[in-house]
C-alpha atoms as a PDB file:
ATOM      1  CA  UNK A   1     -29.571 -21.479   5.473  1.00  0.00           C
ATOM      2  CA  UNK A   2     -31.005 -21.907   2.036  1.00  0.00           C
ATOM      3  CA  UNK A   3     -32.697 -24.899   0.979  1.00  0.00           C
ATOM      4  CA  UNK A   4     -31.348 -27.622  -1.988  1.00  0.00           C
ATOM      5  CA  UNK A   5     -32.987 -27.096  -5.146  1.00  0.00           C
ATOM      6  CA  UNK A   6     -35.667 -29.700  -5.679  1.00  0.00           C
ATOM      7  CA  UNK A   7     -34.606 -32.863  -7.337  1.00  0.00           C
ATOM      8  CA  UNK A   8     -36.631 -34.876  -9.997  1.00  0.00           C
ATOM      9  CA  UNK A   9     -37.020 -38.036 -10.612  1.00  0.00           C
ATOM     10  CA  UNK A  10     -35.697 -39.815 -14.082  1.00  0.00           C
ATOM     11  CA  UNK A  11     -38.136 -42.067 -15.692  1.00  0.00           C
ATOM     12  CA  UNK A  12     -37.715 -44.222 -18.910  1.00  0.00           C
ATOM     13  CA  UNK A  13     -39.896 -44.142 -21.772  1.00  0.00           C
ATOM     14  CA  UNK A  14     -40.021 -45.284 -24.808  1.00  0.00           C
ATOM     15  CA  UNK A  15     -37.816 -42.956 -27.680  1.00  0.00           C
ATOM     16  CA  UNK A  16     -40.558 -42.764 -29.747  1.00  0.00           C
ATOM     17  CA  UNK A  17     -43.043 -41.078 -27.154  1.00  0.00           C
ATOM     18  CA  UNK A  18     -40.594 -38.062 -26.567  1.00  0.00           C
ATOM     19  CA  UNK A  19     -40.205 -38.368 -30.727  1.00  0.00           C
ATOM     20  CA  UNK A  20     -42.030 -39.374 -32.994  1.00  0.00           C
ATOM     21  CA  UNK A  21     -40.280 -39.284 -36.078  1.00  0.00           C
ATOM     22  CA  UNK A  22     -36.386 -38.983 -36.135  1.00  0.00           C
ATOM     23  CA  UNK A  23     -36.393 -35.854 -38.971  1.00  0.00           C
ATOM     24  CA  UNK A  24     -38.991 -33.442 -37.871  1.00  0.00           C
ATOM     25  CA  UNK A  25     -38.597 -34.565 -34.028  1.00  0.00           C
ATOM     26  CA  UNK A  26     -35.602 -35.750 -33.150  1.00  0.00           C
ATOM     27  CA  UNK A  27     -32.738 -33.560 -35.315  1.00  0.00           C
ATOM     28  CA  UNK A  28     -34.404 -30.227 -34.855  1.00  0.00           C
ATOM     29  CA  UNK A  29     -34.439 -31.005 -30.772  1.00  0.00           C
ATOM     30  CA  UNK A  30     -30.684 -32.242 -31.235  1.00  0.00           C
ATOM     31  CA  UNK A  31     -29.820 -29.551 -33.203  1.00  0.00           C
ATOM     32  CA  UNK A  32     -30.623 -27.063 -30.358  1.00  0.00           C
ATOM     33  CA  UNK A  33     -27.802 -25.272 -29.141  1.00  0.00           C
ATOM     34  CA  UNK A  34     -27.769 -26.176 -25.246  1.00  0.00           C
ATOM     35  CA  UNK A  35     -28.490 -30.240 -26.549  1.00  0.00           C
ATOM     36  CA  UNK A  36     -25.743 -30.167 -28.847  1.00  0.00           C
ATOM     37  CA  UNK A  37     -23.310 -28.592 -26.293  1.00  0.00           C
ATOM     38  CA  UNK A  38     -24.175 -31.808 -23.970  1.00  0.00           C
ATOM     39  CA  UNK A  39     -23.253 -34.057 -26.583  1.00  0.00           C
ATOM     40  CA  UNK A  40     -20.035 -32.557 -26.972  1.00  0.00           C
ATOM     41  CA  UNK A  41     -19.467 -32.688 -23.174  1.00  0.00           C
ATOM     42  CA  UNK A  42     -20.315 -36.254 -23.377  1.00  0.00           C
ATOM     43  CA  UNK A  43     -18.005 -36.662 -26.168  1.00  0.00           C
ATOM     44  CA  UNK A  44     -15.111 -35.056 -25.062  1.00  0.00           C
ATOM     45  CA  UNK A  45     -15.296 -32.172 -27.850  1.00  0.00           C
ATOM     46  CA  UNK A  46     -14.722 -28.536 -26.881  1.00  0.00           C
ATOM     47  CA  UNK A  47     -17.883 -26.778 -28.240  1.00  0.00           C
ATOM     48  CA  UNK A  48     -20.495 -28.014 -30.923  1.00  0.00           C
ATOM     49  CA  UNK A  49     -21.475 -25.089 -33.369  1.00  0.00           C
ATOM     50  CA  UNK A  50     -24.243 -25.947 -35.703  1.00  0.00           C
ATOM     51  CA  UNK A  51     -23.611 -25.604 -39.846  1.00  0.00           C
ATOM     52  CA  UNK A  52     -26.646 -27.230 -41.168  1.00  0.00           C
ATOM     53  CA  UNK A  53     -29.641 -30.069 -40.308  1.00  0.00           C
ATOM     54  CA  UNK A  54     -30.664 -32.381 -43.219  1.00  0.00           C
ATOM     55  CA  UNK A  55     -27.834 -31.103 -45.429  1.00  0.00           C
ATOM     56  CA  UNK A  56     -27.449 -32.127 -49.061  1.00  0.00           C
ATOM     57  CA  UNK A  57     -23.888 -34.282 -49.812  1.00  0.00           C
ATOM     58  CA  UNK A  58     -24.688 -35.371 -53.723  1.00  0.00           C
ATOM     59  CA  UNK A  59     -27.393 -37.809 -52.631  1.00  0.00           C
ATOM     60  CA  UNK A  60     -27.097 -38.065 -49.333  1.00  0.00           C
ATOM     61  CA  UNK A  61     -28.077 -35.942 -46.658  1.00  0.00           C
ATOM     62  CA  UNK A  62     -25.928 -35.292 -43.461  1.00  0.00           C
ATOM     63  CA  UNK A  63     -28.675 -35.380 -40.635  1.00  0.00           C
ATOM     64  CA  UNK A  64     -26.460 -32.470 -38.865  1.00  0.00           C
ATOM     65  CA  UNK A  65     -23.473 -30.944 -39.382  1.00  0.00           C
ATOM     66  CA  UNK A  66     -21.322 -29.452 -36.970  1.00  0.00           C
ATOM     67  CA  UNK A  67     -17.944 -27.987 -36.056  1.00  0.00           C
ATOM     68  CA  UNK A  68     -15.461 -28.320 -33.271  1.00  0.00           C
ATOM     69  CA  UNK A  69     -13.091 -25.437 -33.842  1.00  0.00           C
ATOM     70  CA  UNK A  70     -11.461 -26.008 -37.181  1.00  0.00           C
ATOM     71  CA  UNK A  71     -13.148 -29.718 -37.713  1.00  0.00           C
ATOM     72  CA  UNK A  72     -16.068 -30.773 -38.742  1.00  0.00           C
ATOM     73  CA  UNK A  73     -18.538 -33.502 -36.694  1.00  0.00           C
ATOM     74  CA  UNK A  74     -21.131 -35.086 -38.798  1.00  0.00           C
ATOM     75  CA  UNK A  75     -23.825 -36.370 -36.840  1.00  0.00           C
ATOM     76  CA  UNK A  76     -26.088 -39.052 -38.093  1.00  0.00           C
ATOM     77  CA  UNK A  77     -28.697 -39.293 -35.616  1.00  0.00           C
ATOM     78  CA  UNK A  78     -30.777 -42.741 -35.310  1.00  0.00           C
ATOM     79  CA  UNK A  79     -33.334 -43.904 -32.541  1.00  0.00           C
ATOM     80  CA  UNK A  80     -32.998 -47.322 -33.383  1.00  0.00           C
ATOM     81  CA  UNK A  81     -30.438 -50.037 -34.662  1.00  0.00           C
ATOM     82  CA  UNK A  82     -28.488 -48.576 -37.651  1.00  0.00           C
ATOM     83  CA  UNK A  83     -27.072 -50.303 -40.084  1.00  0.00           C
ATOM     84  CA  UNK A  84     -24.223 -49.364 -43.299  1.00  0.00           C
ATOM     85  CA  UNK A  85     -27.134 -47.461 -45.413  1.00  0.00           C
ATOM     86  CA  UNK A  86     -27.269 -45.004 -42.994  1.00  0.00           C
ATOM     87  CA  UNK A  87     -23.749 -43.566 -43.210  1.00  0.00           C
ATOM     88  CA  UNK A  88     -24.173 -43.400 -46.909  1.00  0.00           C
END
């Protein structure tokens, strides 16, 4: 008989220990493939394929752009309370 794998043990911490600043922290970890694939599991989406991170829309930028099939998922990523100049 083979043993369980070992569990761990979840611990809070702060957001901005794990990252420190949203751009050149947080959206490039996001970004990653595997991360954005639980998102889309979370969000009920079929598969999240990465366009673009900080892409240019006149002059705004789209933290990260995605697709889901033949749609396209804008992310606007924020570690803290957002507020309307954030979605442009």
């Amino acid at each position: 008989m083979t043993s369980p794998p070992p569990l761990s043990k979840l611990e809070r911490v702060p957001l901005r220990e794990a990252w420190n600043q949203e751009a050149s922290d947080f959206t490039p970890w996001l970004a990653e493939d595997n991360n954005l694939q639980a998102l889309a599991e979370a969000l009920g989406l079929s598969e999240l394929q990465l366009v673009a991170s900080e892409h240019l829309v006149g002059v705004f930028k789209l933290n990260i752009l995605c697709t889901d099939g033949d749609q396209q998922v804008v992310i606007e990523r924020q570690l803290e309370q957002t507020d309307h100049k954030h979605l442009g």
